[in-house]
C-alpha atoms as a PDB file:
ATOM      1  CA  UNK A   1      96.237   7.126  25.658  1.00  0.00           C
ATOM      2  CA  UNK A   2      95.603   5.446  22.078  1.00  0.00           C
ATOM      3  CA  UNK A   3      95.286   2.086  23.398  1.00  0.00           C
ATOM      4  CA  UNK A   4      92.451   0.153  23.966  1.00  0.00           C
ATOM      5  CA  UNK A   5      91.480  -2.008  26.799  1.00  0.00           C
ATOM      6  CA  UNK A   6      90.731  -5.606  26.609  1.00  0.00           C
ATOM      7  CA  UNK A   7      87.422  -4.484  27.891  1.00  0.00           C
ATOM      8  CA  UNK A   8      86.597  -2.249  25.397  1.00  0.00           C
ATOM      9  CA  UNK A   9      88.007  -4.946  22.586  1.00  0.00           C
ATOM     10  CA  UNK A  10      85.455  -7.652  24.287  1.00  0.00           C
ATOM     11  CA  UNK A  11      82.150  -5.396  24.174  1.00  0.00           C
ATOM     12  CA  UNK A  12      82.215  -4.746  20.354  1.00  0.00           C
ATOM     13  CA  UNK A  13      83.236  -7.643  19.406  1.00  0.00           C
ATOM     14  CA  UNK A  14      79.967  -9.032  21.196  1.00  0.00           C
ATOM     15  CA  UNK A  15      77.918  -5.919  19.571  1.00  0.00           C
ATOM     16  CA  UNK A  16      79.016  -7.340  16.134  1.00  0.00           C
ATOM     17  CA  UNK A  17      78.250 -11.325  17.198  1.00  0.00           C
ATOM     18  CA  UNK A  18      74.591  -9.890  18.191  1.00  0.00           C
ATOM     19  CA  UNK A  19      73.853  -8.010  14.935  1.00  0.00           C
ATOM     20  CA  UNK A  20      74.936 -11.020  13.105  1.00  0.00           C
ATOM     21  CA  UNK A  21      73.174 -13.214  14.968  1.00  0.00           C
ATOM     22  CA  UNK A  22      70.260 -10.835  14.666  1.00  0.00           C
ATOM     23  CA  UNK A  23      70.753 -10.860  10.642  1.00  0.00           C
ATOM     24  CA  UNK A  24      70.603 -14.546  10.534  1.00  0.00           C
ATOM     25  CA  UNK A  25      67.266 -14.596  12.636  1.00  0.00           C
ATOM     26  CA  UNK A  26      65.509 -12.624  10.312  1.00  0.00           C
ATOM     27  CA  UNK A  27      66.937 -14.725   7.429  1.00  0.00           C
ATOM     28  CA  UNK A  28      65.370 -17.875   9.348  1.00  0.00           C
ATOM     29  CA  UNK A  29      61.758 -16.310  10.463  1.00  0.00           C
ATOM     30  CA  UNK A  30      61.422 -15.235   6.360  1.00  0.00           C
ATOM     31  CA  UNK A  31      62.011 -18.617   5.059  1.00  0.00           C
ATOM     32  CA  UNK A  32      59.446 -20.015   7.842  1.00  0.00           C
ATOM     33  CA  UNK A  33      57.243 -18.126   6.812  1.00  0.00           C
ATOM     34  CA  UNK A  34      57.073 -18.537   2.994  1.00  0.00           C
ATOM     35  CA  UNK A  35      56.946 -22.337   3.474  1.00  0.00           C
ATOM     36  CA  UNK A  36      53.866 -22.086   5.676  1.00  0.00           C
ATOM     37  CA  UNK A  37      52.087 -18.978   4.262  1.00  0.00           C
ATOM     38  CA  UNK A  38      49.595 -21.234   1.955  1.00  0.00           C
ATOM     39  CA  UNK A  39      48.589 -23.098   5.140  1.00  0.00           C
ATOM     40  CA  UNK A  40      47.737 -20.063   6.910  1.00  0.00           C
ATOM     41  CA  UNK A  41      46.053 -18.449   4.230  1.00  0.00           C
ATOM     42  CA  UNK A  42      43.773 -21.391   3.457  1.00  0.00           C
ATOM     43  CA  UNK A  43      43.262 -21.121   7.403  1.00  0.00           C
ATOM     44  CA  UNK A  44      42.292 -17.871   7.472  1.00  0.00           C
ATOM     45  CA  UNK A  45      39.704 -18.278   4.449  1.00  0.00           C
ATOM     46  CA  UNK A  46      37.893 -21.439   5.504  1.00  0.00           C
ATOM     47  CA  UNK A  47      36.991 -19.515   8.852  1.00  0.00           C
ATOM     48  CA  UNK A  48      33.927 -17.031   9.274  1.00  0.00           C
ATOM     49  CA  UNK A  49      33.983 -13.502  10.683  1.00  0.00           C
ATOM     50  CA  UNK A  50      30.708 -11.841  11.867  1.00  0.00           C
ATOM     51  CA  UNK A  51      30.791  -8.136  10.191  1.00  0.00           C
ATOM     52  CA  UNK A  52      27.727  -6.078  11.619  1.00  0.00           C
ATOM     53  CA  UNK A  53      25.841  -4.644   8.909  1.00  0.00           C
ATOM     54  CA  UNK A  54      24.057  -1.887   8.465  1.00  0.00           C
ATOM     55  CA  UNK A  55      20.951  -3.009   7.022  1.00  0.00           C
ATOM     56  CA  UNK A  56      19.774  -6.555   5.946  1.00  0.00           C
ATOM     57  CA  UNK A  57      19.905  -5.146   2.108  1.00  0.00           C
ATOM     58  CA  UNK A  58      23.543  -4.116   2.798  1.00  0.00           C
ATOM     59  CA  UNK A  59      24.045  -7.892   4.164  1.00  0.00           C
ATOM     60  CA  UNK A  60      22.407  -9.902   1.735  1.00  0.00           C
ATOM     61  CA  UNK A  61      23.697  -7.753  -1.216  1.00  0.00           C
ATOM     62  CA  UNK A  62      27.521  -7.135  -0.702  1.00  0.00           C
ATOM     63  CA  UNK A  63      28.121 -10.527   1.908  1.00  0.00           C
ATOM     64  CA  UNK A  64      26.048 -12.556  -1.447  1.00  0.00           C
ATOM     65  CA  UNK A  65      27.429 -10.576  -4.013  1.00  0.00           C
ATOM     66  CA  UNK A  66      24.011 -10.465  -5.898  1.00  0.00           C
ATOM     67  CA  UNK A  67      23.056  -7.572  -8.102  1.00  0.00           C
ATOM     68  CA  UNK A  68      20.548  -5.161  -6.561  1.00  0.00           C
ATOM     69  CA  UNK A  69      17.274  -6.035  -6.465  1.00  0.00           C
ATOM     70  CA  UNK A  70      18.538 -10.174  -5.800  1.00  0.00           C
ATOM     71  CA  UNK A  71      19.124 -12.245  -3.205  1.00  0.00           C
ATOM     72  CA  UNK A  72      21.067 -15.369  -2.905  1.00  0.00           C
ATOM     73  CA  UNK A  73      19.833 -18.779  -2.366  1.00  0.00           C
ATOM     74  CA  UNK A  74      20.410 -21.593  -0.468  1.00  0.00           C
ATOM     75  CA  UNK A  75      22.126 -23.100  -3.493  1.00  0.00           C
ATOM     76  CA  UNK A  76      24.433 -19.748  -3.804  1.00  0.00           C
ATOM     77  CA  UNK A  77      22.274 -18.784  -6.884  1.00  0.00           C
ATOM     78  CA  UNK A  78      21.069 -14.736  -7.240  1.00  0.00           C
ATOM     79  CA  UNK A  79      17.163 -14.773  -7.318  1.00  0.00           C
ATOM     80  CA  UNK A  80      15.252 -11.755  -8.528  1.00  0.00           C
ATOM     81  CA  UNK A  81      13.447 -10.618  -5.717  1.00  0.00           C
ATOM     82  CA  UNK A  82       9.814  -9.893  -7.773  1.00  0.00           C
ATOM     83  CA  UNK A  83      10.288 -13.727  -8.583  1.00  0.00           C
ATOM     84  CA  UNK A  84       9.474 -14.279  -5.146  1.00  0.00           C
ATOM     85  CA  UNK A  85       7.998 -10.846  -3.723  1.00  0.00           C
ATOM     86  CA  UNK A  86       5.056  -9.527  -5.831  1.00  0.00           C
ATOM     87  CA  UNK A  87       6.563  -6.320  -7.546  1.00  0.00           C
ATOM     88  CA  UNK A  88       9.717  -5.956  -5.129  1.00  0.00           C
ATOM     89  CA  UNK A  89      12.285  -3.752  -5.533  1.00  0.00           C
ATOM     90  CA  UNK A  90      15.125  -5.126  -2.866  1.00  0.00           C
ATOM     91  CA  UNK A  91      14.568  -7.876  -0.399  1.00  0.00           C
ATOM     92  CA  UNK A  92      15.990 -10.297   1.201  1.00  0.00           C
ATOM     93  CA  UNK A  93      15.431 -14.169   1.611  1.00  0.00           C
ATOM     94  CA  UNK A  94      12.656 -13.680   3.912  1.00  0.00           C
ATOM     95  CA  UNK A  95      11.044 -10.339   3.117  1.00  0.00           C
ATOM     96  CA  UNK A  96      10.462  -7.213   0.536  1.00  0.00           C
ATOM     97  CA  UNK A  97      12.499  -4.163   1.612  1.00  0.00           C
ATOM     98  CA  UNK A  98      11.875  -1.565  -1.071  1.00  0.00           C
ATOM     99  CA  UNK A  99       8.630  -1.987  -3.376  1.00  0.00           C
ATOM    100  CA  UNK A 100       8.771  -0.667  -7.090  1.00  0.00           C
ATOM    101  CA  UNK A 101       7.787   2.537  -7.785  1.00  0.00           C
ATOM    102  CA  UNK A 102       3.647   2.660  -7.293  1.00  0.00           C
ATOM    103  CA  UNK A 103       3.496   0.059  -4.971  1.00  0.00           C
ATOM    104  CA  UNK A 104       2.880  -0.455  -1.140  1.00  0.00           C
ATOM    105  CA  UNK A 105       4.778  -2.424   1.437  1.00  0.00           C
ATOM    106  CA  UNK A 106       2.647  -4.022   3.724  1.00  0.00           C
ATOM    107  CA  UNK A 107       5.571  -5.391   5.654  1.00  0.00           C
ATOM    108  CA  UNK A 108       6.076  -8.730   3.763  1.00  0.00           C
ATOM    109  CA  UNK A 109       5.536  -8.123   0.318  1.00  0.00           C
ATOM    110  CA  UNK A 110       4.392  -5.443  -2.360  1.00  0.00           C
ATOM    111  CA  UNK A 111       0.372  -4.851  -2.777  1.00  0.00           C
ATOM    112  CA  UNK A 112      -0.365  -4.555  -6.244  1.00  0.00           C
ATOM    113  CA  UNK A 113      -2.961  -1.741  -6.127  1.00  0.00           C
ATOM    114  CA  UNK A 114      -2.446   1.009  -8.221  1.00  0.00           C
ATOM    115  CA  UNK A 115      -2.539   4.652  -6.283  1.00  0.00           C
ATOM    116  CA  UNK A 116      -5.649   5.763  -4.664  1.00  0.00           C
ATOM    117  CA  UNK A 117      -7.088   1.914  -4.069  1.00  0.00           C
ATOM    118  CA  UNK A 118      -6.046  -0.086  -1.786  1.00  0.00           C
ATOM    119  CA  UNK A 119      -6.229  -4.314  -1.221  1.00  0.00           C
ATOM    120  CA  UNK A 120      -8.713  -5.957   0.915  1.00  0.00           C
ATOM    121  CA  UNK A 121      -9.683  -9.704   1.720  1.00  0.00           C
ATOM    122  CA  UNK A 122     -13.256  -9.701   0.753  1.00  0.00           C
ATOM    123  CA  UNK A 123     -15.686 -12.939  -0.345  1.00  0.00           C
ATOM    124  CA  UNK A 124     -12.435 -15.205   0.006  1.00  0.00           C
ATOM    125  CA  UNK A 125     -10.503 -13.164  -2.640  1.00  0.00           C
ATOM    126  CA  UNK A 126      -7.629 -10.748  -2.812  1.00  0.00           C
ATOM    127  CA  UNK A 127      -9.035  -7.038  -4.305  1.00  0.00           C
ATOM    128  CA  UNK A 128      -7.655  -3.649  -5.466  1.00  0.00           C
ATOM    129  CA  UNK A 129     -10.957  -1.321  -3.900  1.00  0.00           C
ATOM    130  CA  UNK A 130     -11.121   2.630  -5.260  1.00  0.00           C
ATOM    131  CA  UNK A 131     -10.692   4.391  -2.188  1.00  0.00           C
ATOM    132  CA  UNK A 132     -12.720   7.004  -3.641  1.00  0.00           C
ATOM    133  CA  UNK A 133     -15.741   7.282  -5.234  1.00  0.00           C
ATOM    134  CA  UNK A 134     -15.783   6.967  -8.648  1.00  0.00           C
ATOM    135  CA  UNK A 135     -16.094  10.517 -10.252  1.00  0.00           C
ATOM    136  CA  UNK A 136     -14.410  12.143  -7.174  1.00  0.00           C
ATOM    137  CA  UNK A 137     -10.913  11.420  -8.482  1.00  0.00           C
ATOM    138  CA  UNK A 138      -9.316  12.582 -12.025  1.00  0.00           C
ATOM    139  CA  UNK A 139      -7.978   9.054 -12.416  1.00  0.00           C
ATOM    140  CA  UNK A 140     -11.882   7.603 -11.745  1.00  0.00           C
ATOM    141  CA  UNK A 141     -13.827   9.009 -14.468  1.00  0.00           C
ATOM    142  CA  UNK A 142     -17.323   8.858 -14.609  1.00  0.00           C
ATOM    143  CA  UNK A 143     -18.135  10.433 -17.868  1.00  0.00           C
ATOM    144  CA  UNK A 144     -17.755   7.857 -19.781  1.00  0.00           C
ATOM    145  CA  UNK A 145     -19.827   6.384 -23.292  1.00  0.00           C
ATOM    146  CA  UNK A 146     -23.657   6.660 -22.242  1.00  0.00           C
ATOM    147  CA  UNK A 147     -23.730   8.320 -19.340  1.00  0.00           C
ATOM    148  CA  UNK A 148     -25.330  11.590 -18.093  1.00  0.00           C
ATOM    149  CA  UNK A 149     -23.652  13.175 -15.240  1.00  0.00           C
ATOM    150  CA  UNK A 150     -25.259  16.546 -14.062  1.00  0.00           C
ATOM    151  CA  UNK A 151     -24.740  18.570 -10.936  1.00  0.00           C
ATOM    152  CA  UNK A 152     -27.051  18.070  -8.192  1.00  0.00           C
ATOM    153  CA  UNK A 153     -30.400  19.644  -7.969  1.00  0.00           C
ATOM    154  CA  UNK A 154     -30.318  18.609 -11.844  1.00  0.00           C
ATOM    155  CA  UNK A 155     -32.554  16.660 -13.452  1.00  0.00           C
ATOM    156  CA  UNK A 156     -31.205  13.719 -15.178  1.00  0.00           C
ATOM    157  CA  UNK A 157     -33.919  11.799 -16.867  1.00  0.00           C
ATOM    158  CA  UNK A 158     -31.697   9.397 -19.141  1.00  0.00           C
ATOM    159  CA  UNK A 159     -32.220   6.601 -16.951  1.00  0.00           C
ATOM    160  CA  UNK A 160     -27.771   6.083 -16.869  1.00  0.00           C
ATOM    161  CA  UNK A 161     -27.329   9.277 -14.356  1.00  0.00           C
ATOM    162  CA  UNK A 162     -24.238  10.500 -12.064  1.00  0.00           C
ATOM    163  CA  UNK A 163     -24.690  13.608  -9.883  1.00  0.00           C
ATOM    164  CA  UNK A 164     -22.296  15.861  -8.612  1.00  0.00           C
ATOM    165  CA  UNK A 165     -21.430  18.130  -6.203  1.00  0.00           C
ATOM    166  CA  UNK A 166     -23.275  18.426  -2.641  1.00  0.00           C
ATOM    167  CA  UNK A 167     -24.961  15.282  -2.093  1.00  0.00           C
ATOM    168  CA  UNK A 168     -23.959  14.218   1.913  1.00  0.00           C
ATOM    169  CA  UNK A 169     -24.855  15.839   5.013  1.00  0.00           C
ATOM    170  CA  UNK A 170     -28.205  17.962   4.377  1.00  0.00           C
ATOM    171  CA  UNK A 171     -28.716  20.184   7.693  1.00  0.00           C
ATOM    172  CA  UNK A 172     -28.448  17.369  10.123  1.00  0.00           C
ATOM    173  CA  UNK A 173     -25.650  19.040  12.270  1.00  0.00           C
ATOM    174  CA  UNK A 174     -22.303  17.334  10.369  1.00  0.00           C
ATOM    175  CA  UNK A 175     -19.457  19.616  10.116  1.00  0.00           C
ATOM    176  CA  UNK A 176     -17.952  18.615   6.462  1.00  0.00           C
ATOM    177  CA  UNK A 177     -14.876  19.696   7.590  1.00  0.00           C
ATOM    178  CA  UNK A 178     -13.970  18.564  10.814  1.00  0.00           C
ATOM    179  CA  UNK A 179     -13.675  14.766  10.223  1.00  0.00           C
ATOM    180  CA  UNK A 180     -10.096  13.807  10.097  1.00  0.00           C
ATOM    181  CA  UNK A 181     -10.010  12.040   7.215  1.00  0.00           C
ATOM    182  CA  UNK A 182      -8.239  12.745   3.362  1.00  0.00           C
ATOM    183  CA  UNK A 183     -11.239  12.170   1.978  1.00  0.00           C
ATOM    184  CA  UNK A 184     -14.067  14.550   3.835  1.00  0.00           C
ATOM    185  CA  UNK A 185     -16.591  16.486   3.117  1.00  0.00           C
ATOM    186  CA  UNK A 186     -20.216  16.749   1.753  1.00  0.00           C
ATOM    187  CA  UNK A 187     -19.379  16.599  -2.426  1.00  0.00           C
ATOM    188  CA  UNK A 188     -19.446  13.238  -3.391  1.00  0.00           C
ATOM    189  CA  UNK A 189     -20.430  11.670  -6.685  1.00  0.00           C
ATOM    190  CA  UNK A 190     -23.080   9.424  -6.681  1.00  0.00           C
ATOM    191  CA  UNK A 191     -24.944   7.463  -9.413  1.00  0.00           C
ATOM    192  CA  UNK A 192     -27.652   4.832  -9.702  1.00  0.00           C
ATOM    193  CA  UNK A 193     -27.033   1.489 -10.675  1.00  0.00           C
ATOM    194  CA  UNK A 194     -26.901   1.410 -14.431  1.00  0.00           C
ATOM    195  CA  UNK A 195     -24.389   3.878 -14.536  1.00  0.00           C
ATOM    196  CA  UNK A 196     -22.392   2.254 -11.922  1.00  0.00           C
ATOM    197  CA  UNK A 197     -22.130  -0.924 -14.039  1.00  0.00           C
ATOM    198  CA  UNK A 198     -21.307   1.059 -16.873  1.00  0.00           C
ATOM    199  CA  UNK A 199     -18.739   2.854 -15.362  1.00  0.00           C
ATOM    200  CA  UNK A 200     -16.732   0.252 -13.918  1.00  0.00           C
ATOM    201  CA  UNK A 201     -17.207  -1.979 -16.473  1.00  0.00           C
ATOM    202  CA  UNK A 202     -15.096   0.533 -18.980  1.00  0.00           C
ATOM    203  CA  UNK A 203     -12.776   1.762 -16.258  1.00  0.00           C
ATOM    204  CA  UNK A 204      -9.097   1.330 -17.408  1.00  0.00           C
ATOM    205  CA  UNK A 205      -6.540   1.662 -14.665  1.00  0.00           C
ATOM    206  CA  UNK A 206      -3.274  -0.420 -13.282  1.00  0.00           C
ATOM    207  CA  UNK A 207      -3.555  -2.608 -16.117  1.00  0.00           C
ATOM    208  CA  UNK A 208      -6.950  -4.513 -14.387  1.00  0.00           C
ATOM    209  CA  UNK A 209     -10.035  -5.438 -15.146  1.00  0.00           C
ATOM    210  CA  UNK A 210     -12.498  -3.253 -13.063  1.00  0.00           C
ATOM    211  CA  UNK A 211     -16.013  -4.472 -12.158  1.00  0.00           C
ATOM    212  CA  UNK A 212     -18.272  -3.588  -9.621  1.00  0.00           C
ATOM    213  CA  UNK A 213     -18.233  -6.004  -6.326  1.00  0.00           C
ATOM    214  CA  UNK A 214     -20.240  -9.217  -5.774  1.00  0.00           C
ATOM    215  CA  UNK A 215     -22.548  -9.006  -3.063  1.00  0.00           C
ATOM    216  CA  UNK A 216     -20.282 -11.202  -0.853  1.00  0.00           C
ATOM    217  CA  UNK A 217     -17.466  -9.248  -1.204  1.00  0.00           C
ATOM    218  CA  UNK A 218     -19.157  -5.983  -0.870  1.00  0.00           C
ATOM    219  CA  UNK A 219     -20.024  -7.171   2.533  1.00  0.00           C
ATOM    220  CA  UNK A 220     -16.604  -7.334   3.955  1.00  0.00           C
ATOM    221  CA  UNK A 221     -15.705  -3.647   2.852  1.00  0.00           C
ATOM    222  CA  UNK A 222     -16.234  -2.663   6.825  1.00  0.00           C
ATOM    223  CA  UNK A 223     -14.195  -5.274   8.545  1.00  0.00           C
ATOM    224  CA  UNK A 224     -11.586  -2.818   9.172  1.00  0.00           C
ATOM    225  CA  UNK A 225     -11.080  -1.292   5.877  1.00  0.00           C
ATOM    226  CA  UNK A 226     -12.670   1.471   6.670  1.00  0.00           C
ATOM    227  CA  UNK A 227     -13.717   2.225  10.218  1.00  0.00           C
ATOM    228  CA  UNK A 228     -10.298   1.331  11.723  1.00  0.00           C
ATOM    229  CA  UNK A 229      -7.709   1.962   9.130  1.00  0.00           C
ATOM    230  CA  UNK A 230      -9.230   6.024   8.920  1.00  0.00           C
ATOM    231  CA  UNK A 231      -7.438   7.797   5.661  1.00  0.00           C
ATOM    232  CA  UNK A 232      -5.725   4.492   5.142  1.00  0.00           C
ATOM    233  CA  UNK A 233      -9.352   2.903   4.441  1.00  0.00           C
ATOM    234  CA  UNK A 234     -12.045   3.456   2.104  1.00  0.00           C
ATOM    235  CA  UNK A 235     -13.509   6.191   3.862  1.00  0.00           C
ATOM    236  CA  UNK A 236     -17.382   5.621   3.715  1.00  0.00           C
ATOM    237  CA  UNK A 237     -20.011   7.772   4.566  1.00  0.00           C
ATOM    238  CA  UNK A 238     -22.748   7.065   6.910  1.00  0.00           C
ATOM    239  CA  UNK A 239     -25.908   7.489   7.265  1.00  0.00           C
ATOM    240  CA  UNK A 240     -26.634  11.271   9.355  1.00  0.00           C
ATOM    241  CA  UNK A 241     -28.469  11.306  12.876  1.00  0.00           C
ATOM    242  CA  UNK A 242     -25.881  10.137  15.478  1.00  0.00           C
ATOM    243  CA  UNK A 243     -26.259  11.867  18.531  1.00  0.00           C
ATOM    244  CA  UNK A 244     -22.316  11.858  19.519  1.00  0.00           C
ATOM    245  CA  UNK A 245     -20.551  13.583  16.806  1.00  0.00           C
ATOM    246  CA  UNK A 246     -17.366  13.584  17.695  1.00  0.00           C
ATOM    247  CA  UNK A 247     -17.457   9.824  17.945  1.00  0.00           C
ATOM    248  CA  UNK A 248     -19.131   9.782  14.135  1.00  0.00           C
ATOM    249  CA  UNK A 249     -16.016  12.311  13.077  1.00  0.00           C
ATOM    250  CA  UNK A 250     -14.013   9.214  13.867  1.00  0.00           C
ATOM    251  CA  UNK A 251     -15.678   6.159  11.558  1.00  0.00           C
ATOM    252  CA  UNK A 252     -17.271   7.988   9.236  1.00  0.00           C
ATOM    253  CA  UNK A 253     -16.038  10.417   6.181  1.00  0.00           C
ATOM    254  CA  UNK A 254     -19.261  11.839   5.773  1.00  0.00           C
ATOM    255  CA  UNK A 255     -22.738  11.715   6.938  1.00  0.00           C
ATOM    256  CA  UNK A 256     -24.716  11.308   3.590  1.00  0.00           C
ATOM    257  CA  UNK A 257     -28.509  10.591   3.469  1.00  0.00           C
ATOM    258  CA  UNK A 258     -31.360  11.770   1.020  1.00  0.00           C
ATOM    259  CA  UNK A 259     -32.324  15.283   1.107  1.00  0.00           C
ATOM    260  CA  UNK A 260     -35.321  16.545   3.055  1.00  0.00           C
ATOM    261  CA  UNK A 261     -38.779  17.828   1.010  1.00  0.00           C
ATOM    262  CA  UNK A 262     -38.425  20.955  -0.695  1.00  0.00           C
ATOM    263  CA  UNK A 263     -34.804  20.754  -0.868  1.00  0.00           C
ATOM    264  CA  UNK A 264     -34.772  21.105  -4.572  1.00  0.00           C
ATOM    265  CA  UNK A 265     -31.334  22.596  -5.080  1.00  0.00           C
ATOM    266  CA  UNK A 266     -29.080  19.499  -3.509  1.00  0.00           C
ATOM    267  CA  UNK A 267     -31.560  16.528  -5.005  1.00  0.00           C
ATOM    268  CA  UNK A 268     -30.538  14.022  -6.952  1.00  0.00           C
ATOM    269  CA  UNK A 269     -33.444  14.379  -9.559  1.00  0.00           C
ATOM    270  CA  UNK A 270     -34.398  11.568 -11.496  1.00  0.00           C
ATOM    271  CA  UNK A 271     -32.849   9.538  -8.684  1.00  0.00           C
ATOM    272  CA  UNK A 272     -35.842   9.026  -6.466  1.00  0.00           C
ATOM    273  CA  UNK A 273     -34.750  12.560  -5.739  1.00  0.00           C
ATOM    274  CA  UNK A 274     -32.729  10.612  -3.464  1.00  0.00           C
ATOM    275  CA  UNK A 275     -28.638  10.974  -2.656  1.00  0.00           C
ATOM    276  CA  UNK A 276     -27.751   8.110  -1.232  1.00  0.00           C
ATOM    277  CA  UNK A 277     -23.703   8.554  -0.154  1.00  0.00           C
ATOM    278  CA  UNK A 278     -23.548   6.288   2.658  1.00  0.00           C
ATOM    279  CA  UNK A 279     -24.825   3.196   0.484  1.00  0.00           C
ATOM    280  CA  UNK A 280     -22.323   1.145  -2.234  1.00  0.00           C
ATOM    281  CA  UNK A 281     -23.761  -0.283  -5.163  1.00  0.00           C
ATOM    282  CA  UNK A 282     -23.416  -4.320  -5.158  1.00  0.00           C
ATOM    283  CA  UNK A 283     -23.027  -6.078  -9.089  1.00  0.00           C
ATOM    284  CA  UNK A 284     -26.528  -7.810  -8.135  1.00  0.00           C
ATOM    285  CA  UNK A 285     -29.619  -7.047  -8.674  1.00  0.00           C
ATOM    286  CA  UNK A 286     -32.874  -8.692  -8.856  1.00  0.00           C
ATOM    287  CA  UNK A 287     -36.424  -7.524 -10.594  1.00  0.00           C
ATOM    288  CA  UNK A 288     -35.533  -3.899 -10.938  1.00  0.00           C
ATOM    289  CA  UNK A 289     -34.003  -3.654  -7.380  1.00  0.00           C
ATOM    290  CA  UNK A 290     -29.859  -3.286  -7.020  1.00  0.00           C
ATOM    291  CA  UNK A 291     -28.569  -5.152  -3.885  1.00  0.00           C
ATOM    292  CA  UNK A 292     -26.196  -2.229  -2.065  1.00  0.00           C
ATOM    293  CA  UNK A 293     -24.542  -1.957   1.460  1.00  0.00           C
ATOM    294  CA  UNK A 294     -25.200   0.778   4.096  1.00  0.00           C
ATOM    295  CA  UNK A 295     -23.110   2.162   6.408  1.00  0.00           C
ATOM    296  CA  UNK A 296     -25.896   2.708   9.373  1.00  0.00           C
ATOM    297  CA  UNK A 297     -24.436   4.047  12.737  1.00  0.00           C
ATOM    298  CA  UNK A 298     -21.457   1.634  13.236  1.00  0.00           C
ATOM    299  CA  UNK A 299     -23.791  -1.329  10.816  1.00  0.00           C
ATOM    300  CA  UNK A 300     -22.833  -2.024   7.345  1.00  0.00           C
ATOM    301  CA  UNK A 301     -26.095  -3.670   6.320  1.00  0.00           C
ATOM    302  CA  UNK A 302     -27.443  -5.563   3.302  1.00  0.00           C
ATOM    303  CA  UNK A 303     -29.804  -3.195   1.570  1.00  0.00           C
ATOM    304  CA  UNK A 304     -32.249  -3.693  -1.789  1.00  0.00           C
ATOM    305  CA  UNK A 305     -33.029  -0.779  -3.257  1.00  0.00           C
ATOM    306  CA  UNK A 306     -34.265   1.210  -6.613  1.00  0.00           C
ATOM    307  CA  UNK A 307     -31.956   0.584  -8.981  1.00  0.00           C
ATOM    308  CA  UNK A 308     -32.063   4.486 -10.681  1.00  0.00           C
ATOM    309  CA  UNK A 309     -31.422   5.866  -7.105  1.00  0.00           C
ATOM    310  CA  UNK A 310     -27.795   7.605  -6.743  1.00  0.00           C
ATOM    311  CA  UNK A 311     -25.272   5.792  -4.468  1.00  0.00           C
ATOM    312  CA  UNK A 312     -21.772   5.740  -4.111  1.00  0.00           C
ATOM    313  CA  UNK A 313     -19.962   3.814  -6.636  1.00  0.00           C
ATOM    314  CA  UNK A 314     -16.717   1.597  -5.928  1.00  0.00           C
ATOM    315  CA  UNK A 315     -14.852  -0.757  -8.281  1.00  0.00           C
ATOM    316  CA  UNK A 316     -12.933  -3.946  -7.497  1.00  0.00           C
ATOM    317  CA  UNK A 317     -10.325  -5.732  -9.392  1.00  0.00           C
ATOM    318  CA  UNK A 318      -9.242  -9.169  -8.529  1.00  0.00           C
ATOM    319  CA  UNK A 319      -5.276  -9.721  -8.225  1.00  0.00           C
END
């Protein structure tokens, strides 16, 4: 009963030929492999994988290997993206993704306007605009060297005058409130023309030189800027008596025009005893008259005009 078969003797002696055989194999495939593993490598590397990204920041940043806020050129060099995009934060090679901190994307690149103004295309040239009226903002002073400012139904007799405080919609049926704007309501300051040029002259903001607008550019302040782009725009006021209010809710921030006889308490005195909200003042003037703009129903019209009456008061800054 202790013997073994031929059989038995023949099938592990092949179980021991196969697990040799099987050793050597593996011996065989690991030298194979070392000889030809620089081949493959270099292979491998010289071919391109597509990797979905997240975002194009993601791609440009970690598939470059530029620094934030670069991208990488066509020559493999990191460029800083404000080199190329006006005060940019992170871009890529064809567009600004994140501005710096104060600025606005319009989609492409980074406006330069400071808060609270905004850039228009106006007389050929690229301007920061106040979107409010100076002296209805703590960043737009009006009280500045040689100026009066007084609240309305004041006198102001210095001949370099601001008023403040109700000087838009005098009993003609506009609800201050109701317009759906940032920017609403009957309180805005207004000042005649001397002032004005005084004011903007010596305003210091965003690192630009302030001015008040040329007459040319003053005139393309309503292609959009305003009536269209709502609390986005510069918000003008216009002058009262439309007979569909609701549609005057939606171009204009206020309906500003000069007070009616008798009307002491919201006059601008000294100013014609006129409070003139829906006009801008213009840089120009000629003989004692101020060239201004009105907004007039859905009009913005050239307007001359007394150059000590109040009007709205917005400063431009060329970029």
């Amino acid at each position: 009963m202790f013997r073994v078969s031929f059989q038995e003797k023949y099938k592990n002696l092949l179980n021991a030929f196969s697990l040799v055989e099987l050793m050597i194999s593996l011996v065989v495939i690991s030298v194979v492999t070392a000889a030809f593993s620089p081949v493959i490598i270099k292979k491998f590397s010289a071919s391109t994988i597509d990797i979905p990204k997240e975002n194009a920041s993601q791609e440009e940043n970690s598939s470059d290997l530029c620094p934030l806020g670069q991208y990488m050129s066509t020559d493999n060099s990191c460029i800083n993206c404000s080199d190329v995009f006006l005060n940019c934060a992170i871009c890529t090679k064809d567009a600004c993704l994140t501005c710096k901190s104060g600025y606005i994307s319009n989609g492409v690149s980074c406006t330069a306007c400071p808060q609270n103004t905004i850039e228009v295309i106006a007389g050929g040239k690229r301007l920061c605009v106040t979107q409010y009226n100076m002296g209805d903002r703590p960043e737009f002073p009006v009280n500045v060297s040689g100026v009066t400012v007084v609240k309305s139904g004041v006198g102001c007799f210095t001949g370099i005058c601001c008023w403040q405080g109700q000087t838009a919609d005098f009993d003609h049926g506009y609800d201050c409130d109701k317009a759906p704007w940032d920017y609403r309501g009957c309180n805005r300051t207004v000042c005649n023309y001397y002032a004005a040029e005084k004011i903007c002259n010596n305003f210091k903001y965003g690192g630009l030189n302030w001015r008040l607008p040329a007459l040319n550019e003053l005139k393309d302040f309503y292609s959009g800027y305003s009536r269209l782009n709502g609390s986005n725009g510069l918000m003008l006021c216009g002058v009262c008596g439309i007979a569909d209010w609701n549609i005057y809710y939606t171009y204009h921030a206020c309906c500003g025009e000069w007070v009616p006889t008798g009307d002491d308490s919201r006059k601008c005195k000294g100013s014609n005893d006129s409070c003139d909200a829906q006009s801008v003042w213009s840089g120009e003037k000629s003989n004692g008259n101020a060239y201004n703009y009105e907004l007039h129903e859905d009009e913005w019209e050239k307007r001359g005009g007394l150059s000590w009456t109040g009007r709205s008061v917005r400063c431009v800054a060329e970029l």
